[in-house]
C-alpha atoms as a PDB file:
ATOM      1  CA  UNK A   1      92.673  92.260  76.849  1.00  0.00           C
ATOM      2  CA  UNK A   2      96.158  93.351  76.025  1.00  0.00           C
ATOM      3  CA  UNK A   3      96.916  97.285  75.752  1.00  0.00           C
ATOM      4  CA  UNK A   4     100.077  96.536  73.633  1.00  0.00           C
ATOM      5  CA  UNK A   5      99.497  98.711  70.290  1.00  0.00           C
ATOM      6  CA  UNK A   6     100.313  97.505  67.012  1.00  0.00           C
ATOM      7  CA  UNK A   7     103.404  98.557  65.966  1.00  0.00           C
ATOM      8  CA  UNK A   8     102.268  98.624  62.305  1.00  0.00           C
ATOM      9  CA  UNK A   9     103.520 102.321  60.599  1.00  0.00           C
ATOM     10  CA  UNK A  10     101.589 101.630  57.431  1.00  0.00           C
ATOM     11  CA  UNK A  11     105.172 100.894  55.389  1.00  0.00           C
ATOM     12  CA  UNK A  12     103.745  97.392  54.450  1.00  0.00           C
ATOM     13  CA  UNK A  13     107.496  96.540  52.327  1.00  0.00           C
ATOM     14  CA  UNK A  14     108.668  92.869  52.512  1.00  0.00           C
ATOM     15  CA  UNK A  15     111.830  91.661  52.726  1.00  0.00           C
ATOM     16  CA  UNK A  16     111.145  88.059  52.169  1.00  0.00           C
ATOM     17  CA  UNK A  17     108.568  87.132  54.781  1.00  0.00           C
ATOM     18  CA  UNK A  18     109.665  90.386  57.195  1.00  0.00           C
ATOM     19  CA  UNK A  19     108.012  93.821  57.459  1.00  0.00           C
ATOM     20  CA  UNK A  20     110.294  96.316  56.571  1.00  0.00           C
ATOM     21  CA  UNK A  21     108.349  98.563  58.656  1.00  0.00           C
ATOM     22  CA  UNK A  22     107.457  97.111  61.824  1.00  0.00           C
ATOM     23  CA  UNK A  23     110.360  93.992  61.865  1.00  0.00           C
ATOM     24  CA  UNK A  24     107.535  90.973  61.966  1.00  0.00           C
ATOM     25  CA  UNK A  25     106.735  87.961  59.968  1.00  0.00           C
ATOM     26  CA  UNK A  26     103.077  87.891  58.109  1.00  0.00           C
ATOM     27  CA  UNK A  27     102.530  85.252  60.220  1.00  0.00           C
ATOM     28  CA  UNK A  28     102.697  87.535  63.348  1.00  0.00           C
ATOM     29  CA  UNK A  29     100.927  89.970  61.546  1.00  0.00           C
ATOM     30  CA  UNK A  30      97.944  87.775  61.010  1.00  0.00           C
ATOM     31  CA  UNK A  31      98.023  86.366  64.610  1.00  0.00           C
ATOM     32  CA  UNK A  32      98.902  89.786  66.754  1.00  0.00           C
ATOM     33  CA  UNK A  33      95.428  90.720  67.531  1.00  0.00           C
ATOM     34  CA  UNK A  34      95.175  86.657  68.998  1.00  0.00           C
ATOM     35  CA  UNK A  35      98.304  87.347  71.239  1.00  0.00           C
ATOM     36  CA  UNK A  36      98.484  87.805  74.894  1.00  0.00           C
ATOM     37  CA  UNK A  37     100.672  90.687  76.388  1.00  0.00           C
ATOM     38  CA  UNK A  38     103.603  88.909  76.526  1.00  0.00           C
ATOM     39  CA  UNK A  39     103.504  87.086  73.378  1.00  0.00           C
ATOM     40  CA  UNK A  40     103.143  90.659  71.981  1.00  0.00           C
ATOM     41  CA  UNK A  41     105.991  91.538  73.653  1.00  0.00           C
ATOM     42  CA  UNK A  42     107.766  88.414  72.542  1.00  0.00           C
ATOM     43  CA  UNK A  43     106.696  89.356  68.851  1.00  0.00           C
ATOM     44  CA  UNK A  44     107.782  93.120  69.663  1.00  0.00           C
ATOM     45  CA  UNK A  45     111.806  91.839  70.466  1.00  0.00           C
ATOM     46  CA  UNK A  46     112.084  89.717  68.131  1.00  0.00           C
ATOM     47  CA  UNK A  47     110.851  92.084  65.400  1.00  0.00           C
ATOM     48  CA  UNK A  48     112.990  94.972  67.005  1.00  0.00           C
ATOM     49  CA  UNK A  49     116.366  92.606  66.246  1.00  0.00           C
ATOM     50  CA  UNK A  50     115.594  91.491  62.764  1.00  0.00           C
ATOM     51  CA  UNK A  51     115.217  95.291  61.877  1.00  0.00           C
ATOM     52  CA  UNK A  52     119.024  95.565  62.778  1.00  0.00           C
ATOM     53  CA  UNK A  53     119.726  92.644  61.195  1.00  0.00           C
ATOM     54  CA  UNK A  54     118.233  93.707  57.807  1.00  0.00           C
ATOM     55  CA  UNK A  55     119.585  97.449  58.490  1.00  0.00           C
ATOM     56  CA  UNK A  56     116.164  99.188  58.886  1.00  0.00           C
ATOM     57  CA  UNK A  57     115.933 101.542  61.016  1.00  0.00           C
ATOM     58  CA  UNK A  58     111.998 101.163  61.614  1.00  0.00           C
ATOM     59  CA  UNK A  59     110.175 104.109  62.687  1.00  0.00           C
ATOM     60  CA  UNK A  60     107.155 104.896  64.992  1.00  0.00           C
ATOM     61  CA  UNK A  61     104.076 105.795  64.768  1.00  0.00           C
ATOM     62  CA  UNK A  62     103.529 109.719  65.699  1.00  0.00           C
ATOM     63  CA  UNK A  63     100.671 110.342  68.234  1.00  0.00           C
END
């Protein structure tokens, strides 16, 4: 079991297909919970670099 955490901060906005709030697809929405460590942390890069393509900054969830 993977102990990568969602990166989901409840701002559920799409730009097309693209979380405004986290940076991934629906897709990879639907499937994180299915993904292994490092295709989380595949998902996780990716979504990081389409946030700073679409100029969002993101945010994180506070603890």
């Amino acid at each position: 079991m993977s102990s990568t955490k969602d990166p989901c901060i409840s701002l559920c906005k799409f730009n097309d297909d693209i979380c405004l709030g986290c940076g991934r697809s629906k897709r990879e929405i639907k499937a994180w919970k299915k993904l292994d460590k490092d295709g989380k942390s595949t998902v996780l890069a990716e979504a990081a670099l389409r946030l700073i393509k679409l100029g969002s900054a993101g945010r994180r969830k506070k603890k």
